[in-house]
N, C-alpha and C. Protein backbone atom coordinates (compact mmCIF):
# COMPACT_ATOMS: atom_id res chain seq x y z
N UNK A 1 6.07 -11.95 -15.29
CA UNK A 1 6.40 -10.64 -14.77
C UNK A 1 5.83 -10.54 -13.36
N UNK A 2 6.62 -10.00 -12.78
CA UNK A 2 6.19 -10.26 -11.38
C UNK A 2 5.32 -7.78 -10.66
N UNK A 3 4.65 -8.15 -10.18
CA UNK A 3 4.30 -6.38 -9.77
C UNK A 3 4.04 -6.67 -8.31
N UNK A 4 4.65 -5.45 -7.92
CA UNK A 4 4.23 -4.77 -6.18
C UNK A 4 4.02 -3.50 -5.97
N UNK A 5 2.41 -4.17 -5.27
CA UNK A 5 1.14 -2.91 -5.33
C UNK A 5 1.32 -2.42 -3.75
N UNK A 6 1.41 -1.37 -3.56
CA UNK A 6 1.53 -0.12 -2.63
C UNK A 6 0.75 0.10 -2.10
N UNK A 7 -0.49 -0.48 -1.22
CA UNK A 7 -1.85 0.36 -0.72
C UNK A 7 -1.51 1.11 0.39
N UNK A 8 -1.73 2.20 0.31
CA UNK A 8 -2.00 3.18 1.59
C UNK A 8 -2.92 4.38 1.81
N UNK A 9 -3.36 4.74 2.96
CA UNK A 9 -4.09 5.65 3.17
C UNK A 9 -4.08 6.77 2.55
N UNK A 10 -4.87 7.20 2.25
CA UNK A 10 -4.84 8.35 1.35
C UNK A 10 -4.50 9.46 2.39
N UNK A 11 -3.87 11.00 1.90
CA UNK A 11 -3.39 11.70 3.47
C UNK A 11 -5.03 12.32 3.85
N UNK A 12 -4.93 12.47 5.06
CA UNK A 12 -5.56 13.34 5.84
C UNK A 12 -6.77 12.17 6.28
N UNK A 13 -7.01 10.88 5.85
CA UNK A 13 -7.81 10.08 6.18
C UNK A 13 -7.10 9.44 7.52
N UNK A 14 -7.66 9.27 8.52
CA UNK A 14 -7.48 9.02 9.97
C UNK A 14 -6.88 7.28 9.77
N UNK A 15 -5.52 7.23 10.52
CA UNK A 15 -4.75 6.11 10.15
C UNK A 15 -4.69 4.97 11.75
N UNK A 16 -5.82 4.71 12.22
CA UNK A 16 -5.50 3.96 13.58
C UNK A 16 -4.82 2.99 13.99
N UNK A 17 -4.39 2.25 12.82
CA UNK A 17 -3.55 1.48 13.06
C UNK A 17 -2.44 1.82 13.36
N UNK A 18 -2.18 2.84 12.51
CA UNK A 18 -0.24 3.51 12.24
C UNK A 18 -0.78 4.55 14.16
N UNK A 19 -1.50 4.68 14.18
CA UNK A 19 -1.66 5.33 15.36
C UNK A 19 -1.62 4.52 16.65
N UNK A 20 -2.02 3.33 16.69
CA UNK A 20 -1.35 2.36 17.54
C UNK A 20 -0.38 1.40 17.90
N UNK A 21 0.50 1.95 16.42
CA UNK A 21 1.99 1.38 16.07
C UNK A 21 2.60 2.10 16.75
N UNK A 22 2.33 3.85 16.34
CA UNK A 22 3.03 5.23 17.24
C UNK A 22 3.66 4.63 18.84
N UNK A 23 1.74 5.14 19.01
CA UNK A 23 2.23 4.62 20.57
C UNK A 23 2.36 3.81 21.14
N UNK A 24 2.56 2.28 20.44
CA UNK A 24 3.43 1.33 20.72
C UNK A 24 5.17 1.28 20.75
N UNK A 25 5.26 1.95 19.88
CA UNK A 25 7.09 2.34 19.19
C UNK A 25 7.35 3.44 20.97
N UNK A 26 6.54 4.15 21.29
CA UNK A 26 7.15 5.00 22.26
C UNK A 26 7.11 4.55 23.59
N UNK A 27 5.96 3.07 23.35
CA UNK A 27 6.04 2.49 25.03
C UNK A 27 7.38 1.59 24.91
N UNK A 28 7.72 1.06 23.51
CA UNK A 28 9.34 0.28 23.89
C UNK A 28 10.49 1.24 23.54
N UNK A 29 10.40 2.15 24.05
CA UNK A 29 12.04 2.67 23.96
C UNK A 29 11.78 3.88 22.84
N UNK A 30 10.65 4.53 21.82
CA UNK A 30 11.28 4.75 20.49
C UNK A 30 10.21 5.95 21.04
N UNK A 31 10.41 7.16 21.63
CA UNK A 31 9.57 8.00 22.04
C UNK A 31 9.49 9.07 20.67
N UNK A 32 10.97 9.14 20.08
CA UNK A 32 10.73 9.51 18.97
C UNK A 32 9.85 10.00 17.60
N UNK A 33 9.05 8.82 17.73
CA UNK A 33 8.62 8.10 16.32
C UNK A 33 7.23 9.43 16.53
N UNK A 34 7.39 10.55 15.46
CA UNK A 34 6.21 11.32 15.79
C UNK A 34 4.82 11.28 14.97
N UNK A 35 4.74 10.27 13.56
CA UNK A 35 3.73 9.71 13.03
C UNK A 35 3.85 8.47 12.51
N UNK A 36 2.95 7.49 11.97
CA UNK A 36 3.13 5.87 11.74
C UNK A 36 1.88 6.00 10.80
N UNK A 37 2.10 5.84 9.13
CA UNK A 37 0.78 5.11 8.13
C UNK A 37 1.48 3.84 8.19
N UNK A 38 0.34 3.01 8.22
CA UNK A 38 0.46 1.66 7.97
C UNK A 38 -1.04 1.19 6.54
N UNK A 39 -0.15 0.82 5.68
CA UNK A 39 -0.62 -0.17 4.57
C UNK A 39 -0.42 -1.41 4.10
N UNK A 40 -0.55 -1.82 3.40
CA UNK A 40 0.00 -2.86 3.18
C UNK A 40 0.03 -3.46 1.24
N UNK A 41 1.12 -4.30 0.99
CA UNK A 41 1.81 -4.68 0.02
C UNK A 41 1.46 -6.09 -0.93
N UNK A 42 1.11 -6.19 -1.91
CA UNK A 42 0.44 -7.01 -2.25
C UNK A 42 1.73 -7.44 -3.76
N UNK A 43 2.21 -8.80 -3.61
CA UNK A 43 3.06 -8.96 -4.47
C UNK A 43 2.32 -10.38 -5.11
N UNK A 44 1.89 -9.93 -7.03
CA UNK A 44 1.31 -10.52 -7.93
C UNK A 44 2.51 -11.08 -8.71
N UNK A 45 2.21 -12.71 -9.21
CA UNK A 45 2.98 -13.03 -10.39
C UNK A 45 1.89 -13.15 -11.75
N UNK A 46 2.34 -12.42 -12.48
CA UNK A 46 2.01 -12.54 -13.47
C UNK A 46 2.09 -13.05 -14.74
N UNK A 47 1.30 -13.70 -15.94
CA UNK A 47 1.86 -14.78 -16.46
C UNK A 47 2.57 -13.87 -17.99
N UNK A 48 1.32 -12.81 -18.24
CA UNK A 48 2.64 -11.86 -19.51
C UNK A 48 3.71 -11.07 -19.16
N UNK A 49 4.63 -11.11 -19.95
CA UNK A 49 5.62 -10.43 -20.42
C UNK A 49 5.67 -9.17 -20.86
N UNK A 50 4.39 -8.54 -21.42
CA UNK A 50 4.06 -7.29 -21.85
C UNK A 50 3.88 -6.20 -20.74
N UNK A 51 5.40 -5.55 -20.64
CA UNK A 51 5.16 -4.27 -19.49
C UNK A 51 3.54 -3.46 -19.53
N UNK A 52 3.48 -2.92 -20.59
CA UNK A 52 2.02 -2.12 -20.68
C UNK A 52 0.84 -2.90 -20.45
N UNK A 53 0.86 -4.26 -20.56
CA UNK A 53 -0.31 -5.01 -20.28
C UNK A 53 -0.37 -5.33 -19.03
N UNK A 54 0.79 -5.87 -18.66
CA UNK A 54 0.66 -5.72 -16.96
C UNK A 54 0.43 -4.91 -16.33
N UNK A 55 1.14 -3.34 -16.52
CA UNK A 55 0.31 -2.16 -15.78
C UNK A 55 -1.04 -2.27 -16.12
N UNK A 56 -1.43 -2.15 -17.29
CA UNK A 56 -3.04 -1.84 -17.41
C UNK A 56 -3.94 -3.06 -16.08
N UNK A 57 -3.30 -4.26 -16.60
CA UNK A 57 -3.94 -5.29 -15.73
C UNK A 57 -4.02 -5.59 -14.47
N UNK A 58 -2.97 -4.99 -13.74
CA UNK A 58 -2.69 -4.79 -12.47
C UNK A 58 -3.49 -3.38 -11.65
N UNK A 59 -3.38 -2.18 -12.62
CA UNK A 59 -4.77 -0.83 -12.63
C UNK A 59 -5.49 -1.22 -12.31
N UNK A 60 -6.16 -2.31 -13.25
CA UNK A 60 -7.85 -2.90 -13.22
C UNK A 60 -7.75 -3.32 -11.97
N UNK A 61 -6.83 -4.42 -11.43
CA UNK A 61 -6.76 -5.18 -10.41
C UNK A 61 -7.38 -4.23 -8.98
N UNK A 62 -6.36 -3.39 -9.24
CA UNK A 62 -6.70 -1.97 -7.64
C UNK A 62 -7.59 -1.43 -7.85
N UNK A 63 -8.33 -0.65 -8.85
CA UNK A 63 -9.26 -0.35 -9.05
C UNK A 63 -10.56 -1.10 -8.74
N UNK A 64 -10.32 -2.09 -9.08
CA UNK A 64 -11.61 -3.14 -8.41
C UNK A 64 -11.61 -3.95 -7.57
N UNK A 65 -10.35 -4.42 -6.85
CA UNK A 65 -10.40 -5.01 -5.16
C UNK A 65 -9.19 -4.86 -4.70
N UNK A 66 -8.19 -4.23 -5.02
CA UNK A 66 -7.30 -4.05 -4.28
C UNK A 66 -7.31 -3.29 -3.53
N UNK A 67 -7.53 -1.81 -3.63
CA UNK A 67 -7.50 -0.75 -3.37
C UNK A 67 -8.93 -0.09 -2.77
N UNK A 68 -9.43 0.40 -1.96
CA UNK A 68 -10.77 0.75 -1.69
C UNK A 68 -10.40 2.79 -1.82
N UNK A 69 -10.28 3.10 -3.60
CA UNK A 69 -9.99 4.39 -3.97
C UNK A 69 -10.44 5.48 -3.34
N UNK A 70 -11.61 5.66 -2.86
CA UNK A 70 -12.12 6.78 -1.70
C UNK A 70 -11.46 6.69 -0.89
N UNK A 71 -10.45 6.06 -0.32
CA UNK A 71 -9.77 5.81 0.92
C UNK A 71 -8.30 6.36 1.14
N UNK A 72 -8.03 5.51 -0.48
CA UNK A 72 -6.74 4.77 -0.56
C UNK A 72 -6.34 5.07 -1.62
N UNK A 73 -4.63 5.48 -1.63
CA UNK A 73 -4.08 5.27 -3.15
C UNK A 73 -3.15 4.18 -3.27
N UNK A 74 -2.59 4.09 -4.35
CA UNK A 74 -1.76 2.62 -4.73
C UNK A 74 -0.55 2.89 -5.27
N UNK A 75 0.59 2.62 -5.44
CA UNK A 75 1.79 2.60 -6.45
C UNK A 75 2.03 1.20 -6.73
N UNK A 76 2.27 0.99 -8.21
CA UNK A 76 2.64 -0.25 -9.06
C UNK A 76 4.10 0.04 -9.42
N UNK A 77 4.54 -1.47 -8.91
CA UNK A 77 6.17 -1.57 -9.29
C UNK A 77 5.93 -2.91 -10.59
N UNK A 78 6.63 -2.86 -11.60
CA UNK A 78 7.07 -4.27 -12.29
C UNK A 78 8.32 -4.47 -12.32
N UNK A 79 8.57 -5.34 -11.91
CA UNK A 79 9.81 -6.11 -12.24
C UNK A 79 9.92 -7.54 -13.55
């Protein structure tokens, strides 16, 4: 079973990266672009088959180094 984990800033926590994406996007052409979070995507293969065991196991996973939870929240996809 394969899962893709979602990390991103939690709101209202100060995003500097997505803030120097911004005003990068408006120095090439994209003056537009009026906010930027940037996170990033973490794609696990997994060796069970058991939907509920993989969520639980993949939880544990963010909960203890994926994710830094005071910060950050997560969304889990399985495929």
């Amino acid at each position: 079973m394969k899962a893709r984990v979602t990390v991103m800033l939690k709101d209202g926590v100060l995003d500097p990266q997505g803030e120097a994406v911004r005003h990068a996007l408006g120095a090439v052409g994209f003056p537009g672009v009026e906010a930027v979070r940037q996170g990033k995507v973490i794609e696990i293969d997994l060796a069970t088959t058991d939907r509920a065991e993989a969520e639980a196991e993949v939880k544990a996973m963010c909960e203890k180094l994926l994710a830094n939870t005071v910060i950050e929240k997560y969304t889990i996809e399985l495929a």
